[in-house]
Protein backbone atom coordinates (compact mmCIF):
# COMPACT_ATOMS: atom_id res chain seq x y z
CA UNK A 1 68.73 165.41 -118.98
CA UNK A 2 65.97 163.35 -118.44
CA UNK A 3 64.94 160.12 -117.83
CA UNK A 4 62.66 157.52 -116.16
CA UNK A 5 63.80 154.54 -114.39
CA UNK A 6 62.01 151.57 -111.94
CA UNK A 7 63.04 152.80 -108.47
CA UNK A 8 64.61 149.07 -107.96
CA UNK A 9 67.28 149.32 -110.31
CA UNK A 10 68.12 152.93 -109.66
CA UNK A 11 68.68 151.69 -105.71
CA UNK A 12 70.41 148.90 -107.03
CA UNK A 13 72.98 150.89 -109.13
CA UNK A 14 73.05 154.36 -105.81
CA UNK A 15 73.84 151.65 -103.20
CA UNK A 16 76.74 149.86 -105.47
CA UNK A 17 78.36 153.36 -105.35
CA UNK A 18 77.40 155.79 -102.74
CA UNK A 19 79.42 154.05 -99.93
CA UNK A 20 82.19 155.18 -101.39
CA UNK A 21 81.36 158.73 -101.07
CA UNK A 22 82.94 160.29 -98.02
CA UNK A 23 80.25 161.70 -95.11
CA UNK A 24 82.41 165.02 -94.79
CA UNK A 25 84.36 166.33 -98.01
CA UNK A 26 86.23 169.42 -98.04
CA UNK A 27 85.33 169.28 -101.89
CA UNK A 28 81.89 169.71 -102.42
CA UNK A 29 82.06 167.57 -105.94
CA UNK A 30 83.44 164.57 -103.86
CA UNK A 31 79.75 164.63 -101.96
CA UNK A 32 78.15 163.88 -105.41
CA UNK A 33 77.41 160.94 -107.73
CA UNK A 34 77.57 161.41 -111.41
CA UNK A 35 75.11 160.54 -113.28
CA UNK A 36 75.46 160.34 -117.09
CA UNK A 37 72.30 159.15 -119.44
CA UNK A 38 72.79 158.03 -122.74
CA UNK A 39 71.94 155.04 -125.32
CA UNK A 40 68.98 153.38 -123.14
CA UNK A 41 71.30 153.45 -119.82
CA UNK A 42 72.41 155.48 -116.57
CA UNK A 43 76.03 155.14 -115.71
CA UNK A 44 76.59 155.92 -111.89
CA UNK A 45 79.86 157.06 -110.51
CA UNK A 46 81.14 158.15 -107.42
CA UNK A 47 84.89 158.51 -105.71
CA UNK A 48 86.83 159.55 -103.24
CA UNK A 49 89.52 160.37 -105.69
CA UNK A 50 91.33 156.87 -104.21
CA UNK A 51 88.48 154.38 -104.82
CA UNK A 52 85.55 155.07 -107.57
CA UNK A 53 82.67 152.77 -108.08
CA UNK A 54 80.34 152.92 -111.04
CA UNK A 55 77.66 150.97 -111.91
CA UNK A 56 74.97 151.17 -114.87
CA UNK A 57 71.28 150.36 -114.90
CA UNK A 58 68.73 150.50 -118.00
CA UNK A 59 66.54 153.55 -118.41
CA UNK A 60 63.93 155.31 -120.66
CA UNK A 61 66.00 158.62 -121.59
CA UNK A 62 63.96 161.30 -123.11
CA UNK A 63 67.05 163.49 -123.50
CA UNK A 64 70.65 162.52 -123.08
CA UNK A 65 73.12 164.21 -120.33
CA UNK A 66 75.06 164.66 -117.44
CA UNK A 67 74.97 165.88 -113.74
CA UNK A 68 76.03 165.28 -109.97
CA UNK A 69 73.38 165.39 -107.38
CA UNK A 70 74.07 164.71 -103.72
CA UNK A 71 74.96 161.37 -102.93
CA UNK A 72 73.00 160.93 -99.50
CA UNK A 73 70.39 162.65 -100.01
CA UNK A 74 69.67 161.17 -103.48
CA UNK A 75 69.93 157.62 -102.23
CA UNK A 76 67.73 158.27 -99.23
CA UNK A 77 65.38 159.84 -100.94
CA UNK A 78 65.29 156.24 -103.41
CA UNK A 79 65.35 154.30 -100.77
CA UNK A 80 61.76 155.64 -99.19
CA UNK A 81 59.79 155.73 -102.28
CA UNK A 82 57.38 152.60 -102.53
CA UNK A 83 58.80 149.43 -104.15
CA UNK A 84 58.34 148.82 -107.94
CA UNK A 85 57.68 152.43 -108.61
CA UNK A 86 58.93 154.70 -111.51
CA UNK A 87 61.22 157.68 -110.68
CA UNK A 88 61.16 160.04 -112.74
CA UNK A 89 64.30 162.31 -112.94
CA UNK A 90 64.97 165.71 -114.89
CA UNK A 91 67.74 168.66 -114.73
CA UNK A 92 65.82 171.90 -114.67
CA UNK A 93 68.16 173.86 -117.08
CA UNK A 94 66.88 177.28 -115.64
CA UNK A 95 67.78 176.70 -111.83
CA UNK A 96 69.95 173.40 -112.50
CA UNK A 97 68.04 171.60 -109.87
CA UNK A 98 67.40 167.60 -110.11
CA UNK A 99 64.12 167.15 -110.43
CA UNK A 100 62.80 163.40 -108.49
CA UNK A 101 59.15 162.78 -109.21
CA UNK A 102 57.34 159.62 -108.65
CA UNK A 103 54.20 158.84 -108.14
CA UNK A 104 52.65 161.42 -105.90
CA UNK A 105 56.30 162.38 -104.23
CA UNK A 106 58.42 165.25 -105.52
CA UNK A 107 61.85 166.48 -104.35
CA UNK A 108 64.42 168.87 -105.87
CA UNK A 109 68.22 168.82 -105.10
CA UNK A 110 70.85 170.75 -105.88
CA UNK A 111 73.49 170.12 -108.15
CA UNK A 112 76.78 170.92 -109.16
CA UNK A 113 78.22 170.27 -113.55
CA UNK A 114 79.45 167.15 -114.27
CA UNK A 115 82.50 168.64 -116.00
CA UNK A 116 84.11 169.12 -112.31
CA UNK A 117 84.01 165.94 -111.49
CA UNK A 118 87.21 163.68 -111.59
CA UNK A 119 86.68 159.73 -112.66
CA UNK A 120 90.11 157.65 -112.68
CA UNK A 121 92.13 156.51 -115.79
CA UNK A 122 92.69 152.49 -116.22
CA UNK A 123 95.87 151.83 -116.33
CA UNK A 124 97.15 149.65 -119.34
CA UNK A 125 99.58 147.62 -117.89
CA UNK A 126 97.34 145.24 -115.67
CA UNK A 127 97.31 141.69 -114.74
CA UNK A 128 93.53 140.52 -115.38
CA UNK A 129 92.33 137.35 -114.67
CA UNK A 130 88.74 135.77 -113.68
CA UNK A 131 87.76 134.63 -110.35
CA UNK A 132 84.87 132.62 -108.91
CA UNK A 133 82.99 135.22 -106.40
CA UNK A 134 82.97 132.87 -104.07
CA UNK A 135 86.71 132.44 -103.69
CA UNK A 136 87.09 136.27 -103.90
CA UNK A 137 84.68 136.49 -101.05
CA UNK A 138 86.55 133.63 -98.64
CA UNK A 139 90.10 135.25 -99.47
CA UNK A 140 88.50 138.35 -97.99
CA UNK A 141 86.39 137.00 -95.43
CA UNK A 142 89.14 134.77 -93.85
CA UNK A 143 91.57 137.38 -94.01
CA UNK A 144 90.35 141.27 -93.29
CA UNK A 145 89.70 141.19 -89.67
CA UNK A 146 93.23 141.49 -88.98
CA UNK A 147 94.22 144.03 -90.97
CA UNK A 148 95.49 146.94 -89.32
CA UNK A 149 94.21 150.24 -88.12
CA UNK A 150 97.48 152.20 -86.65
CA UNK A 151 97.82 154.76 -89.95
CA UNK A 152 101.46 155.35 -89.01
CA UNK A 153 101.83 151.56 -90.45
CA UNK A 154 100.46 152.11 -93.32
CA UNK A 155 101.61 149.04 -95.22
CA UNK A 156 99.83 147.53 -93.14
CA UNK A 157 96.62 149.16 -93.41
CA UNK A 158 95.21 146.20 -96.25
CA UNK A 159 95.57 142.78 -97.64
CA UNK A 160 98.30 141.57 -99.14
CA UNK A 161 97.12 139.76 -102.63
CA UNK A 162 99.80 137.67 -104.57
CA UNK A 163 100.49 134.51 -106.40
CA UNK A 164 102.22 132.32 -104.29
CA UNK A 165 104.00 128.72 -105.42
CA UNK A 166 103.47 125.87 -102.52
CA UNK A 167 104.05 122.28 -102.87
CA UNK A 168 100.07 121.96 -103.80
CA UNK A 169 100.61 124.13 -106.66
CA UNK A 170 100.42 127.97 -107.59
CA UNK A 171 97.99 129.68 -105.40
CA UNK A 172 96.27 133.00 -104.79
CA UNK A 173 96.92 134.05 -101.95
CA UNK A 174 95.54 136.70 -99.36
CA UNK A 175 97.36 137.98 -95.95
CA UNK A 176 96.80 140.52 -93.65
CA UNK A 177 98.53 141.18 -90.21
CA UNK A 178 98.37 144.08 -87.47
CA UNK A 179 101.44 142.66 -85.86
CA UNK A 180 99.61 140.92 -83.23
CA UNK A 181 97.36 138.31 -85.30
CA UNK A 182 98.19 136.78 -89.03
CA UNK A 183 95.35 135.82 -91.21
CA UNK A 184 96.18 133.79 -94.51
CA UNK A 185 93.60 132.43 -97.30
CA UNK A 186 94.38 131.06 -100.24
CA UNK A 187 92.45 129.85 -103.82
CA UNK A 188 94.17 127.91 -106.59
CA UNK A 189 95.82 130.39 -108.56
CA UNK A 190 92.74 131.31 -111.18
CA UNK A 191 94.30 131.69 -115.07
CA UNK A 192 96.54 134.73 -115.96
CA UNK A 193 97.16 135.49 -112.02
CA UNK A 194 100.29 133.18 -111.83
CA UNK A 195 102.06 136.07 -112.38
CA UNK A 196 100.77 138.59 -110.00
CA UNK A 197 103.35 140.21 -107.48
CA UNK A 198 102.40 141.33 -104.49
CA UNK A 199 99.99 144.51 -104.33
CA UNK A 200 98.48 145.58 -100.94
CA UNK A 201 94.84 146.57 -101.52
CA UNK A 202 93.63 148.87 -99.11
CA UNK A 203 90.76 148.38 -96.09
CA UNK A 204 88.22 150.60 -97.70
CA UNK A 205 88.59 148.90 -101.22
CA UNK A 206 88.69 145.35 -99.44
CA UNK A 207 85.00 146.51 -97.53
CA UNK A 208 83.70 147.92 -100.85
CA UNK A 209 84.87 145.03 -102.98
CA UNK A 210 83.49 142.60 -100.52
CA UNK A 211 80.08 144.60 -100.92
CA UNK A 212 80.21 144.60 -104.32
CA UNK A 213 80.52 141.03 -104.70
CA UNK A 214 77.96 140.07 -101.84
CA UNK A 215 75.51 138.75 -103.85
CA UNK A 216 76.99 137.68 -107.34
CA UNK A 217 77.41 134.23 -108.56
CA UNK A 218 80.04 133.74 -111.22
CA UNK A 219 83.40 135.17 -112.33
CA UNK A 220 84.37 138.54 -111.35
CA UNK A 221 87.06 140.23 -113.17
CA UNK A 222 90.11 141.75 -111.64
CA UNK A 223 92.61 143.47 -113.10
CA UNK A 224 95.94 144.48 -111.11
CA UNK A 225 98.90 147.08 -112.14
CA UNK A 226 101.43 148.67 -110.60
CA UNK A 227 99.10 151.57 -108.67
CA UNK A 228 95.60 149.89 -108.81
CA UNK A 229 93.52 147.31 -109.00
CA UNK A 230 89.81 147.10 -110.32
CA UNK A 231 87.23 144.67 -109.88
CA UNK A 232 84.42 144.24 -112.28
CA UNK A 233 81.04 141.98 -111.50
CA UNK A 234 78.61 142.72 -113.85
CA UNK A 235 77.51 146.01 -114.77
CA UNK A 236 79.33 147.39 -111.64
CA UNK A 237 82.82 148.37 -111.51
CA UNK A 238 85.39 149.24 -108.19
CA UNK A 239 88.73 151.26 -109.12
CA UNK A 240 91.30 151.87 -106.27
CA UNK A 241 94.99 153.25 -106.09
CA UNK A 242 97.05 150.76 -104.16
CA UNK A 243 98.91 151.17 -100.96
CA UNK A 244 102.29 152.52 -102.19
CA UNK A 245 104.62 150.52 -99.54
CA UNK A 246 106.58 146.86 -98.53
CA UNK A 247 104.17 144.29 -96.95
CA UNK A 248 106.36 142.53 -94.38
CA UNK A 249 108.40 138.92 -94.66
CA UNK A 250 105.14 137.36 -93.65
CA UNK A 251 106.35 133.88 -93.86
CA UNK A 252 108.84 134.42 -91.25
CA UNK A 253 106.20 134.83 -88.33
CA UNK A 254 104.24 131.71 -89.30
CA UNK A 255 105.16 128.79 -86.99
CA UNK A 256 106.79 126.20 -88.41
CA UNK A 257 107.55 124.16 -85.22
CA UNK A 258 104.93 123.98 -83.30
CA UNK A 259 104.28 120.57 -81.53
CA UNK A 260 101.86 121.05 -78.88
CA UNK A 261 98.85 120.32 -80.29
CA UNK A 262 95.57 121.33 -78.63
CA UNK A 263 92.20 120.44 -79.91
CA UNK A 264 88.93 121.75 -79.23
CA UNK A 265 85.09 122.26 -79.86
CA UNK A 266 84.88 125.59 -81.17
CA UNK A 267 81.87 126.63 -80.45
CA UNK A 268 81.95 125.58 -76.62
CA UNK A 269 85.60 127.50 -76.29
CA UNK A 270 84.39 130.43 -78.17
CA UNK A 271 81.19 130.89 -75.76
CA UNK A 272 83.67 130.15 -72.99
CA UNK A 273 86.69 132.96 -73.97
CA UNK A 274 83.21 135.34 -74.42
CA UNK A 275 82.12 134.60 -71.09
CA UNK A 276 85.26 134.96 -69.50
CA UNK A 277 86.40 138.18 -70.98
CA UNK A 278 83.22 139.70 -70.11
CA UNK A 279 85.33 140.73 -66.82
CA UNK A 280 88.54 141.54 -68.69
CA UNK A 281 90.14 144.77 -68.44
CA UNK A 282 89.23 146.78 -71.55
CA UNK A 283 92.92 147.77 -72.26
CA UNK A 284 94.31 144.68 -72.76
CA UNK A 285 91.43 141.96 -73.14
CA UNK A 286 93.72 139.23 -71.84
CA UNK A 287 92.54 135.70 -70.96
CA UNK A 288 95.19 133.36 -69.80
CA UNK A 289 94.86 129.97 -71.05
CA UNK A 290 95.94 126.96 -68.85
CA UNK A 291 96.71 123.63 -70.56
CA UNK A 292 96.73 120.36 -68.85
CA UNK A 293 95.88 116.72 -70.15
CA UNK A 294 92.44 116.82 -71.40
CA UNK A 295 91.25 120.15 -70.02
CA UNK A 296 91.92 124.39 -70.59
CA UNK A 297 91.06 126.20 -68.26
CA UNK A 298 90.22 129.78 -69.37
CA UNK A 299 90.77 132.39 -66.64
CA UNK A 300 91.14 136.19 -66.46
CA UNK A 301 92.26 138.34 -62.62
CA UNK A 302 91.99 141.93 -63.04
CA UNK A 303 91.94 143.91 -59.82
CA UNK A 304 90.15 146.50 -61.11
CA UNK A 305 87.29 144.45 -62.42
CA UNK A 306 86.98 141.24 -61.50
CA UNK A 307 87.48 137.31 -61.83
CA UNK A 308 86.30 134.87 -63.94
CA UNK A 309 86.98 131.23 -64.51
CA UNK A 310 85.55 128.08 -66.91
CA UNK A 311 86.84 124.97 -67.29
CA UNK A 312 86.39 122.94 -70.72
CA UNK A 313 87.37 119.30 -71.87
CA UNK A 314 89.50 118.89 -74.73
CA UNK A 315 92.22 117.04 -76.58
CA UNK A 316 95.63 118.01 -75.28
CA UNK A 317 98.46 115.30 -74.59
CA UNK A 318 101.27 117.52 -73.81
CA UNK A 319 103.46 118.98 -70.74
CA UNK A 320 101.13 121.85 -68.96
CA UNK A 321 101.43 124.71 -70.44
CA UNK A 322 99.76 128.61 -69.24
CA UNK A 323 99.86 131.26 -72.12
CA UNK A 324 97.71 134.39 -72.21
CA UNK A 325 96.15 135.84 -75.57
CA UNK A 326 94.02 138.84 -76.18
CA UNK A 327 89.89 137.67 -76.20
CA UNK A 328 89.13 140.24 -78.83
CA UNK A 329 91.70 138.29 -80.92
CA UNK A 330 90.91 134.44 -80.68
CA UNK A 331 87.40 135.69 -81.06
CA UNK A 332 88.08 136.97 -84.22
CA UNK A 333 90.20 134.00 -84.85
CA UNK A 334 86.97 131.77 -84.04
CA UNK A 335 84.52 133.25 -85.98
CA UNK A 336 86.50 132.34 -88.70
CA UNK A 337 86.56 127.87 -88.23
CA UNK A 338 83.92 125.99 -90.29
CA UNK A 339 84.79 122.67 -88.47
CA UNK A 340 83.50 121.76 -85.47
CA UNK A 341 86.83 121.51 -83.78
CA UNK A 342 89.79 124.39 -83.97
CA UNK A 343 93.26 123.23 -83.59
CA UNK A 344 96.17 125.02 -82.25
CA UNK A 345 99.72 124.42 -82.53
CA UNK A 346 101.71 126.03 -79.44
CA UNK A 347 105.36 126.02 -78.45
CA UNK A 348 105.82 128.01 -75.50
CA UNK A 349 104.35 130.46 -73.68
CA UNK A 350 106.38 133.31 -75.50
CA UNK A 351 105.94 132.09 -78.97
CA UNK A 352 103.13 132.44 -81.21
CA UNK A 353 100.26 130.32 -81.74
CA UNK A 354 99.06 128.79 -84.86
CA UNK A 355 95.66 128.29 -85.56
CA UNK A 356 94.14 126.13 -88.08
CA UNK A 357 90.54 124.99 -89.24
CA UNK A 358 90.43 121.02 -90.03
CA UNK A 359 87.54 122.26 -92.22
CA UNK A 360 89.62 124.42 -94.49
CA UNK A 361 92.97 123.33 -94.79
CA UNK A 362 93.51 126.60 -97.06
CA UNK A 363 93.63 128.99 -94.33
CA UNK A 364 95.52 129.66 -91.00
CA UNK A 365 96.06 132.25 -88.36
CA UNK A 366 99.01 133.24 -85.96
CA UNK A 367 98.09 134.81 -82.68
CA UNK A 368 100.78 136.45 -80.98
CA UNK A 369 100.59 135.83 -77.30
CA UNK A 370 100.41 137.81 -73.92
CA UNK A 371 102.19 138.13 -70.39
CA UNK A 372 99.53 136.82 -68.22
């Protein structure tokens, strides 16, 4: 093998593909990227044997073939030659080293045959359909910080993607939950994903699919059966197995009667729960929340470290009201409102709050609360 190619589009394709590749591999193979030359192109492909991205990028091949170099060090090594240059790359047959010249740099990595590594098969049977990237991007945006970490839930450990039918039509919709926060976005349903049952795509596929699609305008393809789904933008491509489990009755912790409505600048009540929580007791991160006509005040007591108290104007009509919440939690919930109000939608102090963004009526949040 060997080949020439403009050190842009060869960091291009390396950083589509090497985050995928896990830092410590029992395997050695799994620490590689493939790279195959043929017909005027490079195809790049790497996996973790549950997610593999590839992505292609034109070349000047002098001679056609196939080999996996270390993923790491090959993109490092990219990354720090000069801008705009040509890399060189050739397989020394004799020692089966990759050769990396450009200009006056020159490295030589080790390599292992391409016929031991594994790529995944596409399954037939999928539900494809196009998407604007910039829908795919909000369903995952509004929707991933709450997905949960605790393995031993592991149906739990993604986002929930399905077709849902709600008196403004069919939708796509996105959930995830940890069991202490909700987070639901949803697109209109885009053509041939009316159908789509519920899959549960995991965290590592929802952070690589997100990176994939950071900086595409346009469609990207998706295509969803029964153990994967794959997402195609471009020349790039993501593959992952699905989480094989039962997403919970979501529905059923959403709030549907919820009266006490409180209404706020965001910004200001974000800076204020920061500020507060600053002396919070790591464990639990609770702020306690006290609701009177036209003012919250935010407070947290810890004996161990500290007080702190801040008082904020706002629109709230209702009976007094003092419910506690983790500040990790309705930060996260924050970050997410495009308005400059946030509204939330209480009942009592035991129930959970619903939180929704007058500036995107397609997505809302459930915080569960705490005993303050």
């Amino acid at each position: 093998m060997k080949l020439t190619i403009e050190r842009g589009a060869l960091l291009n394709a390396l950083s589509h593909v090497q985050n995928v590749v896990e830092r410590r591999n029992t395997i050695p193979i799994l620490s590689n990227i493939l790279m195959q030359a043929e017909n005027g192109q490079v195809r790049f492909t790497a996996t973790d044997l549950d997610i593999e991205a590839v992505d292609t990028a034109d070349a000047k091949i002098d001679s056609d073939g196939a080999v996996t170099a270390p993923a790491g060090t090959l993109f490092d090594v990219v990354r720090k030659l000069p801008a705009g240059a040509d890399v060189e790359l050739e397989l020394n047959p004799e020692n089966r080293q990759l050769s990396i010249h450009s200009g006056r740099s020159k490295f030589s990595l080790p390599t292992l045959p391409a016929s031991d590594f594994q790529t995944m098969v596409a399954d037939d049977d999928a539900t494809t359909f196009e998407i604007e990237a910039a829908d795919l991007r909000r369903l995952i945006d509004k929707t991933r910080f709450a997905i949960s970490t605790e393995e031993t839930r592991y149906y739990l450990n993604g986002v929930y993607l399905h077709a849902a039918e709600t008196d403004k039509g069919q939708k796509l919709r996105a959930v995830a939950t940890d069991g202490h926060r909700l987070a639901l976005s949803e697109v209109d349903a885009p053509e041939g994903s009316e159908s789509l049952a519920g899959v549960i795509v995991p965290r590592k596929a929802v952070g690589e699919a997100r990176r994939l699609i950071d900086s595409v305008d346009g469609d990207v393809s998706v295509s969803v059966s029964e153990t994967k789904i794959q997402f195609k933008a471009g020349q790039a491509q993501l593959t992952s197995k699905l989480i094989d489990g039962s997403f919970p009755d979501y529905a059923r912790v959403i709030p549907k009667g919820n009266t006490k409505a409180l209404i706020i600048d965001n910004k200001q009540f974000e800076a204020a729960v920061d500020r507060v929580s600053t002396v919070s007791a790591e464990r639990s991160r609770s702020v306690k929340l006290s609701l009177s006509e036209g003012k919250l005040t935010l407070a947290v007591n810890s004996a161990e470290t500290g007080q702190g108290h801040e008082e904020i104007e706002c629109d709230y009509q209702e009976d007094g009201m003092d419910i506690g919440f983790n500040a990790k939690y309705l930060l996260d919930v924050t970050a997410q409102i495009e308005a400059e109000d946030a509204r939330f939608l209480f009942n009592d102090p035991a129930s959970p709050a619903l939180v929704l963004d007058p500036g995107d009526e397609s997505a809302q949040y459930v915080l569960m609360p705490l005993r303050v």
